[in-house]
Every structure is written in C-alpha cells, then in structure tokens.
Protein backbone atom coordinates (compact mmCIF):
# COMPACT_ATOMS: atom_id res chain seq x y z
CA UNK A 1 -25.77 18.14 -11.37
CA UNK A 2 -22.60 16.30 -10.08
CA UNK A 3 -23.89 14.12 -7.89
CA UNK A 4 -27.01 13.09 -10.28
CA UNK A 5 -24.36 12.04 -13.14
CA UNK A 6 -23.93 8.54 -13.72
CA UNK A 7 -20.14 8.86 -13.59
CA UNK A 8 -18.89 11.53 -10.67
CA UNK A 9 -15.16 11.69 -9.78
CA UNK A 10 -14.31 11.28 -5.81
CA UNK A 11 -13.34 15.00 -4.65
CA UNK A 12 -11.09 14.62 -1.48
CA UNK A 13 -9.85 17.63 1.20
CA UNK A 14 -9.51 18.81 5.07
CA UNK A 15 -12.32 20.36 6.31
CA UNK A 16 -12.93 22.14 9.49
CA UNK A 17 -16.08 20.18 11.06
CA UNK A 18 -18.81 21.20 13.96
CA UNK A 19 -21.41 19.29 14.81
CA UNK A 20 -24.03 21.42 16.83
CA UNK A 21 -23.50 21.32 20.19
CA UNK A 22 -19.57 21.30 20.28
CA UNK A 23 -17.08 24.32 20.79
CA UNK A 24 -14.39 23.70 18.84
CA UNK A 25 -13.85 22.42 15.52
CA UNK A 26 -12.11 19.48 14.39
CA UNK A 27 -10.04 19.15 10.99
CA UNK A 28 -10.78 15.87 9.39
CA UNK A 29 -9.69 14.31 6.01
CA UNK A 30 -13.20 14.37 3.89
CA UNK A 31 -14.43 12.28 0.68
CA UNK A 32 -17.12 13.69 -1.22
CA UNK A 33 -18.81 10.82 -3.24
CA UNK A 34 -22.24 10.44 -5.33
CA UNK A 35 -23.61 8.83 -2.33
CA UNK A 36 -22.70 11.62 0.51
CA UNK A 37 -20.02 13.28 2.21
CA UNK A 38 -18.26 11.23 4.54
CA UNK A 39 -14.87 11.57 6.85
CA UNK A 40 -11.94 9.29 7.43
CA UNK A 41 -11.43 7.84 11.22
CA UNK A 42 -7.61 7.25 10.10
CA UNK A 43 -5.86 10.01 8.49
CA UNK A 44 -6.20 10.43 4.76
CA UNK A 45 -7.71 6.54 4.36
CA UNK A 46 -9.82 6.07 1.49
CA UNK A 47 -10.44 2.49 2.43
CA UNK A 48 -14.41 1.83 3.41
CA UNK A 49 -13.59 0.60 6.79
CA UNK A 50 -12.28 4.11 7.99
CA UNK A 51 -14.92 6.49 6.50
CA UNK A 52 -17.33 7.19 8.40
CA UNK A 53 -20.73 8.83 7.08
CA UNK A 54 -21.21 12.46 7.75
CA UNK A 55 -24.30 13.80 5.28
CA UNK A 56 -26.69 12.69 2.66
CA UNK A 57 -27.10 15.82 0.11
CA UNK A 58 -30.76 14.52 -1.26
CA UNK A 59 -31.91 15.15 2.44
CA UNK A 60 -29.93 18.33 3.44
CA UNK A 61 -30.18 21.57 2.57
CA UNK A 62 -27.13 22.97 1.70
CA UNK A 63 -25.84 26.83 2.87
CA UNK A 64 -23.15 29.09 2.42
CA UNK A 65 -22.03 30.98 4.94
CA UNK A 66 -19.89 34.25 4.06
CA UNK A 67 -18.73 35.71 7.37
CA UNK A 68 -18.17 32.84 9.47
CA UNK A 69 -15.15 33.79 10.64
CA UNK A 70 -16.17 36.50 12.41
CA UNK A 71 -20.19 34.98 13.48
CA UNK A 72 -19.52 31.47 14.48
CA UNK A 73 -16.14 31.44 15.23
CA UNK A 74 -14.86 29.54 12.34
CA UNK A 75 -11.06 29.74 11.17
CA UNK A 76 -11.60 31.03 7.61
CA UNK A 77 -14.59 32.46 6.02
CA UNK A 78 -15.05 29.72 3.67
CA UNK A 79 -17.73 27.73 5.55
CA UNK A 80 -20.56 26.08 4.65
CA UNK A 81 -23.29 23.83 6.29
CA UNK A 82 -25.92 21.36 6.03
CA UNK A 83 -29.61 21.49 7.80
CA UNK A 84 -31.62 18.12 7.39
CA UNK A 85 -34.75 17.93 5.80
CA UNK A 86 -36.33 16.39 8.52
CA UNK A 87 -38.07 18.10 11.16
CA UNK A 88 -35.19 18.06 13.33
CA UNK A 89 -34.29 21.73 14.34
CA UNK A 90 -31.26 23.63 14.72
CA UNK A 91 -29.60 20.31 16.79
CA UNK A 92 -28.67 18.41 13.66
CA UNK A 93 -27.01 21.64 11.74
CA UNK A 94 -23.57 20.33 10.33
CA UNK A 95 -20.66 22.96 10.23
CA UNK A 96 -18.03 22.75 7.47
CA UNK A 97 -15.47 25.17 6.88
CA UNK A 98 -12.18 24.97 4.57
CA UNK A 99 -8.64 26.68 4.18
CA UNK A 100 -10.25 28.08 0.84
CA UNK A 101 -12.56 28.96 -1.07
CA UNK A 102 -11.94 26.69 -4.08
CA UNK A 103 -12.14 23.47 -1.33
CA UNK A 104 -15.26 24.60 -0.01
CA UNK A 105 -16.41 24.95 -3.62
C-alpha cells in the first residue's frame, strides 16, 4: 500500500547487505523510494549520482527471515530478503538485515 500511493515519503537507514555469492556482509546507507530500494556509493548521499539501484519490489518477492542470526550468519535477527520474479534461482537472492526490528520494518 505504500509504495502504490501517489504521495510516499523517502524512508532512509543502514542496512546489512549480501548479495548471493559473498561471505560477508556490507553495511550501506539505504533509500527506500516508490520506485525501489536503492544504496548510496558515498556515505549517507541522497543525491542521484551516488545511489545506486539495489531492488524493484513489483518484481521481487519479499521474505522475512526470523532466525538469521543464527542460519545465515547475519548480525541481528532482523533480516529480510528479496527473490526475483524471474526465473533466476537462488543466485539473484538479495540479503538485508538491520540493527532493529523497527528499520527492517
């Protein structure tokens, strides 16, 4: 319902990433916007030419994970992810994880 409204405010936080494929995760400075999620190159820029785009929501399918900590490895047990639509396998999973619950909300 957020990211359908006309209107949507930017929600902004650090987030532990994985991509599929790496060990260790990276904290990066993420922007959450109607069009995607998407992570600053430089620090906690907002400017266009520093984000770069990480996922599109309306061809992901969103899940919650609840004991990532002690599964994948993750630093809290607040993570999330995001599988593509697409016929793409386990390779293009996206790992998210925050300090707490109400950022990974």
């Amino acid at each position: 319902m957020f990211l359908s409204s006309s209107t949507s405010p930017e929600i902004h936080s650090y987030l532990h990433a994985k991509e599929q494929g790496e060990k260790s995760r990276t904290e990066l400075y993420f922007l959450l916007r109607r069009s995607g999620l998407y992570f600053s190159t430089k620090g906690t820029s907002e400017e266009p030419r520093h984000l770069q785009f990480f996922c599109e929501f309306s061809l992901s399918d969103t899940y919650m994970s609840l004991t990532g900590k002690k599964i994948s490895g993750a630093p809290t047990n607040h993570g999330f992810c995001f599988k593509p639509n697409k016929s793409g396998g386990n390779r293009d999973l996206k790992q998210l994880c925050a300090d707490e619950e109400q950022s990974g909300t």
